[in-house]
Protein backbone atom coordinates (compact mmCIF):
# COMPACT_ATOMS: atom_id res chain seq x y z
CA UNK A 1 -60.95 79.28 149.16
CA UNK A 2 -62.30 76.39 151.01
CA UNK A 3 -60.07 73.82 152.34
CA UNK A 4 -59.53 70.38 150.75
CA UNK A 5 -61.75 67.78 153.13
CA UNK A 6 -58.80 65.44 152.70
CA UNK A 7 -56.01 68.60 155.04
CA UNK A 8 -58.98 68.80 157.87
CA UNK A 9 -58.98 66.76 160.23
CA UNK A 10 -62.27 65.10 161.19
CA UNK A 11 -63.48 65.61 164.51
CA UNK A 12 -65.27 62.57 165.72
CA UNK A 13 -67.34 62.44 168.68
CA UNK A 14 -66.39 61.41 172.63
CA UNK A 15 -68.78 62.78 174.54
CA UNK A 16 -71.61 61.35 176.07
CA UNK A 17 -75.35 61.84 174.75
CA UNK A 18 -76.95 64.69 176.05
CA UNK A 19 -80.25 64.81 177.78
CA UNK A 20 -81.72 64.87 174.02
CA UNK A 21 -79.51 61.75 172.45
CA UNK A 22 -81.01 62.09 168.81
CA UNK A 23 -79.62 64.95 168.17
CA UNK A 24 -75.67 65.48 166.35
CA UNK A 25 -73.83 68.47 167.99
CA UNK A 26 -70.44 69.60 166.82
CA UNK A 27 -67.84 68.83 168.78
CA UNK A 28 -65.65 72.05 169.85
CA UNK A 29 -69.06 74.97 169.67
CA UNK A 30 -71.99 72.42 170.48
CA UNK A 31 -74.20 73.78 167.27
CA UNK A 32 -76.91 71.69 166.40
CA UNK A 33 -76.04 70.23 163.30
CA UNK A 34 -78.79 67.24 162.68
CA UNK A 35 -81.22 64.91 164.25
CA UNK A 36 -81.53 61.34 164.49
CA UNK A 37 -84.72 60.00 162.81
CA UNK A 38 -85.70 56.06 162.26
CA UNK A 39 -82.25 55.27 161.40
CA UNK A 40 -81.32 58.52 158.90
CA UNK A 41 -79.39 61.40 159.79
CA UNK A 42 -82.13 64.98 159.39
CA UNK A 43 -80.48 68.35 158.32
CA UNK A 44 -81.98 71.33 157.78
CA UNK A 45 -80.53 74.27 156.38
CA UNK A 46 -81.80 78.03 155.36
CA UNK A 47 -84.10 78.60 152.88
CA UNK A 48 -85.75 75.83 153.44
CA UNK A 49 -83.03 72.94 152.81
CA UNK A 50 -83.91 70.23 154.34
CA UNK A 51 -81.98 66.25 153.62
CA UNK A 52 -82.63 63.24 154.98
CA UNK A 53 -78.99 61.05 154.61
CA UNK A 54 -77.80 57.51 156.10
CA UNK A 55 -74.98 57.07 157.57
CA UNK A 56 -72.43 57.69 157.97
CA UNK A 57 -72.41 61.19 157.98
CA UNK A 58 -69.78 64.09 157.93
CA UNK A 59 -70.69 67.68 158.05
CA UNK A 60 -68.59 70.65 158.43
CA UNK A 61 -70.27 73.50 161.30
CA UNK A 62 -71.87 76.37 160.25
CA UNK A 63 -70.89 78.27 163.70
CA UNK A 64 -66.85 77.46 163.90
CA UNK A 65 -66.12 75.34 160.90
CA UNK A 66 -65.17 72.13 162.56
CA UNK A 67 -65.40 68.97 160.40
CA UNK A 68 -67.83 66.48 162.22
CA UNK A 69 -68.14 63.10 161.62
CA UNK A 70 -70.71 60.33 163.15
CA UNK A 71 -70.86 56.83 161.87
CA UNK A 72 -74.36 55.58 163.08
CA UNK A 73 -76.63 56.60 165.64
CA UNK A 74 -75.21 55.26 168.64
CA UNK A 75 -71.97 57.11 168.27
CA UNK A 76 -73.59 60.43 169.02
């Protein structure tokens, strides 16, 4: 069973942009987990998924499960 977003603890980013500062990478495994585009958030997932969202946006990490969390684009 999943756990409730409101016992995780929401990792928010510190570090500072990577040589490719559009794109969102989780904080404790580095996954990509969305892109930067014209002021929206892009994530893609399998099959095809793909969402365009505004910010801010909180994802949890397909690789380790981290909670995420960026609240516009220059706080990646």
């Amino acid at each position: 069973m999943p756990t409730p977003d409101h016992q995780r603890q929401v990792a928010r980013s510190t570090r500072p942009p990577t040589n490719h500062s559009n794109e969102w990478r989780c904080t404790r495994c580095d996954k990509l987990l969305g892109v930067s585009r014209d002021g929206r958030m892009h994530l893609r997932f399998a099959r095809g998924h793909e969402y365009f969202v505004s910010f801010p946006v909180v994802a949890t990490c397909r690789g380790c499960g981290t909670l995420n969390q960026v609240t516009d684009t220059a706080q990646r």
